[in-house]
N, C-alpha and C. Protein backbone atom coordinates (compact mmCIF):
# COMPACT_ATOMS: atom_id res chain seq x y z
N UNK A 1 0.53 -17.33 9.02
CA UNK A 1 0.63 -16.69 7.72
C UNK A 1 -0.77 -16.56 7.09
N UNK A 2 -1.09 -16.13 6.24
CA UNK A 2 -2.15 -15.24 5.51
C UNK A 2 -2.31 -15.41 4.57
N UNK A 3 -3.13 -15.65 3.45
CA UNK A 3 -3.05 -15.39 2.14
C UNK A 3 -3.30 -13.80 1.50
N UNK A 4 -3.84 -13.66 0.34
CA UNK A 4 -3.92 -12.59 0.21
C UNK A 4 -5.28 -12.29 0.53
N UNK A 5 -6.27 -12.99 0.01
CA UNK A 5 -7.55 -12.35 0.02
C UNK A 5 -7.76 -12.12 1.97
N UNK A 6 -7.25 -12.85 2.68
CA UNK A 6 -7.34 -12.72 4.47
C UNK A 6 -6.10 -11.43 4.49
N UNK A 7 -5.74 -10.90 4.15
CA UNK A 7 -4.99 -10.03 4.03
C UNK A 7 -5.44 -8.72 3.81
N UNK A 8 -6.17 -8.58 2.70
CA UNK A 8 -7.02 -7.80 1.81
C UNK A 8 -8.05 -7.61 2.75
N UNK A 9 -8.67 -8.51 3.37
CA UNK A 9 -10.10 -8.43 4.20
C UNK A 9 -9.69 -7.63 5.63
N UNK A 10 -8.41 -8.28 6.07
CA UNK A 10 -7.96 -7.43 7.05
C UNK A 10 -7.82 -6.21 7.34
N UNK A 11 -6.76 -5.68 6.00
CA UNK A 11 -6.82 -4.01 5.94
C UNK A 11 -7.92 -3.67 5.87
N UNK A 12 -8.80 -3.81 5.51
CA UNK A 12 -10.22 -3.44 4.79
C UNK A 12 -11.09 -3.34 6.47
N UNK A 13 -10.52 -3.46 7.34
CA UNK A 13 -11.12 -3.54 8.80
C UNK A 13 -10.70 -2.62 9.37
N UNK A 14 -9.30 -2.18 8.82
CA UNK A 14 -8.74 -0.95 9.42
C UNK A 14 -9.22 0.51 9.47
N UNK A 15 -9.49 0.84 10.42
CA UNK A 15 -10.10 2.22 10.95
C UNK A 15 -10.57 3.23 9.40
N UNK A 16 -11.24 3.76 8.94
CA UNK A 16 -11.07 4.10 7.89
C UNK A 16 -10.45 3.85 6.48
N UNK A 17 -10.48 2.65 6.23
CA UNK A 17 -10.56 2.06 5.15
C UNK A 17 -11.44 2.39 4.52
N UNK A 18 -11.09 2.76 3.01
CA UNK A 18 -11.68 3.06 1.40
C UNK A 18 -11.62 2.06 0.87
N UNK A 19 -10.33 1.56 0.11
CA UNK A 19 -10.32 0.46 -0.02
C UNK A 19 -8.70 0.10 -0.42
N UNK A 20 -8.34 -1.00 -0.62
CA UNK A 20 -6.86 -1.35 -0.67
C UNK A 20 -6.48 -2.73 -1.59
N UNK A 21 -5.11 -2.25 -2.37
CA UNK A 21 -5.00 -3.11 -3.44
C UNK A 21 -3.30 -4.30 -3.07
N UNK A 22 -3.28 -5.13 -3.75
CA UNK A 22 -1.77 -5.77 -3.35
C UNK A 22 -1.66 -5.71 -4.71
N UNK A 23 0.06 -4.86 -5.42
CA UNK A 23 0.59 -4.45 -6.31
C UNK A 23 1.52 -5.31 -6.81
N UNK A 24 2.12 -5.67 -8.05
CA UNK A 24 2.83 -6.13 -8.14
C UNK A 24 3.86 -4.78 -9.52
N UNK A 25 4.91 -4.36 -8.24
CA UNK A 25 4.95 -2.94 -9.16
C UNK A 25 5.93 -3.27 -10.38
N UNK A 26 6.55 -4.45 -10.52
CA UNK A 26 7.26 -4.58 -11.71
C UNK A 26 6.13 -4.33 -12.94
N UNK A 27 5.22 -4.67 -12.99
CA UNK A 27 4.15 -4.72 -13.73
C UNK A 27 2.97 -3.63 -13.90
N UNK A 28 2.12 -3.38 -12.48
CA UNK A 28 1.71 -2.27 -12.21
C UNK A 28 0.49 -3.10 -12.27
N UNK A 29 0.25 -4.47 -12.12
CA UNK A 29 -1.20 -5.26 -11.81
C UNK A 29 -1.11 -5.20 -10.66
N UNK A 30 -2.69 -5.49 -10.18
CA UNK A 30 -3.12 -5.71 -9.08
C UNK A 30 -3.16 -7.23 -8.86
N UNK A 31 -2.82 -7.77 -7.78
CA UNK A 31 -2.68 -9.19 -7.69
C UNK A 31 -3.67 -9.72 -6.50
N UNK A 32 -4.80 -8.27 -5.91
CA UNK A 32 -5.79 -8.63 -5.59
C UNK A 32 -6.49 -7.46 -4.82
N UNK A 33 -7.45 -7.01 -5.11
CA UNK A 33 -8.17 -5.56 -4.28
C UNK A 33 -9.27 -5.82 -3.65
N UNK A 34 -9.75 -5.05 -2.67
CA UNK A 34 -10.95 -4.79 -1.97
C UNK A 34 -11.21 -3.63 -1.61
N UNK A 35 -12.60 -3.62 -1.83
CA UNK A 35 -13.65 -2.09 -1.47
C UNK A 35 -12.76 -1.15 -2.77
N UNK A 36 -12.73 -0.10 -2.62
CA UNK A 36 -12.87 0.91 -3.45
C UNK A 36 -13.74 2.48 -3.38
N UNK A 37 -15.03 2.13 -3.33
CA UNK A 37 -15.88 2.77 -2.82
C UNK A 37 -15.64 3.28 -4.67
N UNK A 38 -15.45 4.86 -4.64
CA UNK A 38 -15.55 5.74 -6.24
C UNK A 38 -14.22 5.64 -6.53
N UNK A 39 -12.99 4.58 -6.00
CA UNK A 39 -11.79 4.99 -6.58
C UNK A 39 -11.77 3.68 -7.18
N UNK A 40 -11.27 3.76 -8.61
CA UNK A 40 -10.62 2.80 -9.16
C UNK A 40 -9.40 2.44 -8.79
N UNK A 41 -9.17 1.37 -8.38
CA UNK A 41 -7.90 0.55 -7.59
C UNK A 41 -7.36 0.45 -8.46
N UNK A 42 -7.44 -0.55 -9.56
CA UNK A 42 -6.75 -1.05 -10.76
C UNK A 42 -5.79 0.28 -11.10
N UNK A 43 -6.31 1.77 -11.47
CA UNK A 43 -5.72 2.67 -12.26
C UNK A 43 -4.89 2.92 -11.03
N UNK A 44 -5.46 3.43 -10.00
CA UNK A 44 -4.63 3.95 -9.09
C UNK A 44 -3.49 2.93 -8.81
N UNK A 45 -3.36 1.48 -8.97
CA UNK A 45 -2.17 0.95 -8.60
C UNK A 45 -0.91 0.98 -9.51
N UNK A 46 -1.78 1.16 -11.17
CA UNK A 46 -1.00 1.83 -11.84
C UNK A 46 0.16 2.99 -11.71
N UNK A 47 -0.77 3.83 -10.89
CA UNK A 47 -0.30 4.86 -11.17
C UNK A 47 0.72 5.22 -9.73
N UNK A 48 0.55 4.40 -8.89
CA UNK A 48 1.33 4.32 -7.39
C UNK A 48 2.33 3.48 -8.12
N UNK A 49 1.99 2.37 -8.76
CA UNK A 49 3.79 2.16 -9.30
C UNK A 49 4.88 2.95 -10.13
N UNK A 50 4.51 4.08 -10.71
CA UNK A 50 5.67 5.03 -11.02
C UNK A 50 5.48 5.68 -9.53
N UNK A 51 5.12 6.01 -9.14
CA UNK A 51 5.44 6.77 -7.75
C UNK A 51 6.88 5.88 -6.52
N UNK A 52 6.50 4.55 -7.06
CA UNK A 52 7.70 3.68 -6.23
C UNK A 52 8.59 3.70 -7.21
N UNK A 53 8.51 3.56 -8.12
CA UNK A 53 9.58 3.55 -9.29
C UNK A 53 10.35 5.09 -8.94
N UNK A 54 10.17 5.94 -9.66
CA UNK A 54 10.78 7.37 -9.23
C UNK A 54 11.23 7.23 -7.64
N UNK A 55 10.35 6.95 -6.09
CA UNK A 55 10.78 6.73 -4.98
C UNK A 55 12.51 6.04 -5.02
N UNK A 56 12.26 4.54 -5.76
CA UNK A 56 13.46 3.69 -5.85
C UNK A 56 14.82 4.53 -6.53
N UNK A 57 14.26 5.35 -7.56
CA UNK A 57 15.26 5.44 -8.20
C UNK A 57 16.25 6.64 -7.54
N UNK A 58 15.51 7.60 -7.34
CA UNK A 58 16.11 9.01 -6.49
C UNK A 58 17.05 7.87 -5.35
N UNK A 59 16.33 6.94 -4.55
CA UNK A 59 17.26 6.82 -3.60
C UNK A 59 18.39 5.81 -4.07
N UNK A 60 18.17 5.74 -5.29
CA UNK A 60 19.26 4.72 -5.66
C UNK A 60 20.67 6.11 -6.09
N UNK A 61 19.82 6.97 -7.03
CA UNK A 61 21.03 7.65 -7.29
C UNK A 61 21.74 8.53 -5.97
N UNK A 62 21.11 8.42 -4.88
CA UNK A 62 21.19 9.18 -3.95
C UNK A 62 22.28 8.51 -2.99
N UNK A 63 22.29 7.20 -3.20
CA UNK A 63 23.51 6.32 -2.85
C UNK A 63 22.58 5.61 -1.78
N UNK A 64 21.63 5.83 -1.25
CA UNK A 64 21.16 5.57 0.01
C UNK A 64 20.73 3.77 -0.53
N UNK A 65 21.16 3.02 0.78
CA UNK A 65 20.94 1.94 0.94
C UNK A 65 19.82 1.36 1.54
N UNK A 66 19.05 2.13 2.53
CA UNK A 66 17.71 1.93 3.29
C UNK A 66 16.78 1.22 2.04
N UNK A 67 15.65 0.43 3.19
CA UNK A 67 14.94 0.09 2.30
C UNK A 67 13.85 1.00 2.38
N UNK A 68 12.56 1.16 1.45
CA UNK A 68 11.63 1.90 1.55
C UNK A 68 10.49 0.93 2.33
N UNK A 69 10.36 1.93 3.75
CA UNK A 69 8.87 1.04 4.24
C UNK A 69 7.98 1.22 3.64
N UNK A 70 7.60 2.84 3.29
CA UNK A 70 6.17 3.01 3.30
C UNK A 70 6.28 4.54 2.50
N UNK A 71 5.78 4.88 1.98
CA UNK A 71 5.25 5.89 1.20
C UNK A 71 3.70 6.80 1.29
N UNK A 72 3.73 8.02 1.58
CA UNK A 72 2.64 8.69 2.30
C UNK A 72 2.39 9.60 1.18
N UNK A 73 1.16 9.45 0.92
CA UNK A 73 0.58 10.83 0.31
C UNK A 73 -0.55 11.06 0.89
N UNK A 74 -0.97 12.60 0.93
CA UNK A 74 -2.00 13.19 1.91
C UNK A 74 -2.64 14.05 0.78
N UNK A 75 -4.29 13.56 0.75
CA UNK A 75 -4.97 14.58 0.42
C UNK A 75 -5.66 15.41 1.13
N UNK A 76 -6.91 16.42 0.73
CA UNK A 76 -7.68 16.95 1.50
C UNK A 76 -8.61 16.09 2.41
N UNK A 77 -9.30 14.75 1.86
CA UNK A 77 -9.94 14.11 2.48
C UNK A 77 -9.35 12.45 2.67
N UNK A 78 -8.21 12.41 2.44
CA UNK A 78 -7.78 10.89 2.11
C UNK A 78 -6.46 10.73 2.47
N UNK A 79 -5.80 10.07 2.96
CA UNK A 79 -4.42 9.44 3.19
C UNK A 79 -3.97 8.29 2.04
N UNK A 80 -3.21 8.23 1.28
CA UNK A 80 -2.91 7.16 0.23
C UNK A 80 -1.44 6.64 0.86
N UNK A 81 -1.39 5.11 1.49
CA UNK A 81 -0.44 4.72 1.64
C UNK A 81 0.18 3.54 1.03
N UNK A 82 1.13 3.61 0.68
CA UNK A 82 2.21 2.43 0.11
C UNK A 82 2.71 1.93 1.21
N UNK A 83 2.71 0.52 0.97
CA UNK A 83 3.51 0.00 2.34
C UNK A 83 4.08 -1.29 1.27
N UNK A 84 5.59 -1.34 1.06
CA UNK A 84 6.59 -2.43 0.48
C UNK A 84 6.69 -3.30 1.39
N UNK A 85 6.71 -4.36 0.30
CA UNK A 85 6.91 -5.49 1.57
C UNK A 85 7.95 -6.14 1.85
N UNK A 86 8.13 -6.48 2.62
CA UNK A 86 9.44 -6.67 3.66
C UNK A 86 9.95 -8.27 3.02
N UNK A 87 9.09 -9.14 2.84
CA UNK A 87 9.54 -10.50 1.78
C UNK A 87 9.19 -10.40 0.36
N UNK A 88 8.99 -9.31 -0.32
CA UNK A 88 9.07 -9.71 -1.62
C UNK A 88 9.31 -7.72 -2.23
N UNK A 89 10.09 -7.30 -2.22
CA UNK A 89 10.92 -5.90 -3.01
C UNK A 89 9.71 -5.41 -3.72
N UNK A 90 9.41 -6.43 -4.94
CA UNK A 90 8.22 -6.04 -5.95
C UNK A 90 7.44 -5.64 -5.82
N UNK A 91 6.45 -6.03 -4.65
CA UNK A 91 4.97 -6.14 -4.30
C UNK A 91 5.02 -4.99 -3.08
N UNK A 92 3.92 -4.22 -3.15
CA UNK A 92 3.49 -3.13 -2.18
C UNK A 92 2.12 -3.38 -1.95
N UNK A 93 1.73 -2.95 -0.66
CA UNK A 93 0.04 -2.82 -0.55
C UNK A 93 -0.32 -1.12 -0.23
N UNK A 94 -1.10 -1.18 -1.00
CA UNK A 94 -1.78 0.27 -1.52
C UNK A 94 -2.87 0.31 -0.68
N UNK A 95 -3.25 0.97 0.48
CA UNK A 95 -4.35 1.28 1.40
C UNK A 95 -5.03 3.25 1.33
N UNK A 96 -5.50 3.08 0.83
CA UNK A 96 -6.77 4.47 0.78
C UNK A 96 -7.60 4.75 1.89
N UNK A 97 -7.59 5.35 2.89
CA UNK A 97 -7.94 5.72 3.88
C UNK A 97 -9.23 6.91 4.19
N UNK A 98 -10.26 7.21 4.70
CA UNK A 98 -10.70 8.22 4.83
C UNK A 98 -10.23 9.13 5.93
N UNK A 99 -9.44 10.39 5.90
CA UNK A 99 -8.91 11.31 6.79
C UNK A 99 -9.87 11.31 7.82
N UNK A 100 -10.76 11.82 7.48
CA UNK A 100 -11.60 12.23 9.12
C UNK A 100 -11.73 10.87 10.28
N UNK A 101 -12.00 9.76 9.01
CA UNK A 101 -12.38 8.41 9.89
C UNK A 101 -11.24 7.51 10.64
N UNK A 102 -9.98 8.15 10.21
CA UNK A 102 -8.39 6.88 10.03
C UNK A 102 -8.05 7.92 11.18
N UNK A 103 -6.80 6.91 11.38
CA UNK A 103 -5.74 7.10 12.73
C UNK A 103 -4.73 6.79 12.17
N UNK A 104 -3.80 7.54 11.67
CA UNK A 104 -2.92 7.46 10.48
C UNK A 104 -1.60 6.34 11.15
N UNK A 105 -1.31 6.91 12.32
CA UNK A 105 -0.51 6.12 13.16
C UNK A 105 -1.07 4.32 13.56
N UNK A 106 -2.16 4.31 13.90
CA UNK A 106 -2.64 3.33 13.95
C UNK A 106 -2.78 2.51 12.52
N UNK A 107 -3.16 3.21 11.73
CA UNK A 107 -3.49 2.70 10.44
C UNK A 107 -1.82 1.61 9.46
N UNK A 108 -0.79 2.73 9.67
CA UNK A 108 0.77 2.72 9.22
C UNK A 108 0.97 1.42 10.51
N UNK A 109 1.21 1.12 11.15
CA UNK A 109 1.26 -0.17 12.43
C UNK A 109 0.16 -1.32 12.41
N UNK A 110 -1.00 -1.38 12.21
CA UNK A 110 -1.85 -2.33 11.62
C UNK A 110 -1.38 -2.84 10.18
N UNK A 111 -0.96 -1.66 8.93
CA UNK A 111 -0.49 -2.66 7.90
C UNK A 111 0.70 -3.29 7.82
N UNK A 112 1.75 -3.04 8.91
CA UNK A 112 3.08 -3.20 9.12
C UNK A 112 3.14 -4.80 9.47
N UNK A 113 2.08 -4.94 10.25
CA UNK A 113 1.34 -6.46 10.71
C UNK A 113 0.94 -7.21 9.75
N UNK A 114 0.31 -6.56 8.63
CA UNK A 114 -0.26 -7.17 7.70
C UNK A 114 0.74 -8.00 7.26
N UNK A 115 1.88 -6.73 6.30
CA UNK A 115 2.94 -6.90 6.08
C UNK A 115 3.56 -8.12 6.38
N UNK A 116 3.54 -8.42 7.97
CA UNK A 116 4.35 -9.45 8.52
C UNK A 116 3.98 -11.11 7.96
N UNK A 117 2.45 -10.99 8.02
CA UNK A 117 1.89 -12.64 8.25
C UNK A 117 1.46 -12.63 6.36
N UNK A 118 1.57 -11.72 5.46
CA UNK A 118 0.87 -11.97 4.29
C UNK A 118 2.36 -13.20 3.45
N UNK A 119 1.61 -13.75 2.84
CA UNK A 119 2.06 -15.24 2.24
C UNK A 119 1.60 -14.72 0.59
N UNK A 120 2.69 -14.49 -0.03
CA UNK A 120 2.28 -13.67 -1.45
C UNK A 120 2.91 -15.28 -2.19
């Protein structure tokens, strides 16, 4: 198992890493970030928690029972991924990627790992 900051340091190794935050989306704090580079983490985790919020809710009214792994948004130069975690509903890790540099597949399977061993 992992804590967070060995967690945080980990993604942060992953192929094109920007930088990446651990969310706590009831709230919309960060409960611990690394790198960044020109993006503010703090706002952006803000703002990725209405994005899971609205996610949750559509599939709630939608009847659907699945859980949400992961959440993808694609920019021109950037991949923004949500990845929920599998022991705690609340908490997501927010990974920012650089497109040209990431392996999106590789990237989505390295945090899935993360996922596994992090100790929140």
């Amino acid at each position: 198992m992992a804590n967070i900051k060995q967690s945080l340091a980990q993604a942060m190794r992953i192929d094109g890493s920007v930088g990446v935050a651990l969310v706590d989306f009831t709230s919309g704090m960060c409960l611990g970030t690394e790198g960044g580079g020109n993006i503010d983490l703090d706002l952006a985790a803000a703002g990725n928690t209405e994005v899971v919020r609205a996610k949750k809710s559509i599939r709630d009214k939608l009847g659907l029972e699945d859980k949400i792994e992961d959440i993808l948004i694609t920019l021109d130069s950037q991949y923004h991924l949500i990845r929920m975690l599998k022991n705690n509903i609340n908490i997501f890790l927010y990974l920012v990627l650089d497109r040209k540099k990431s392996n999106l597949a590789l990237a989505r399977r390295e945090l899935a790992q993360i996922d596994d061993n992090l100790q929140v």
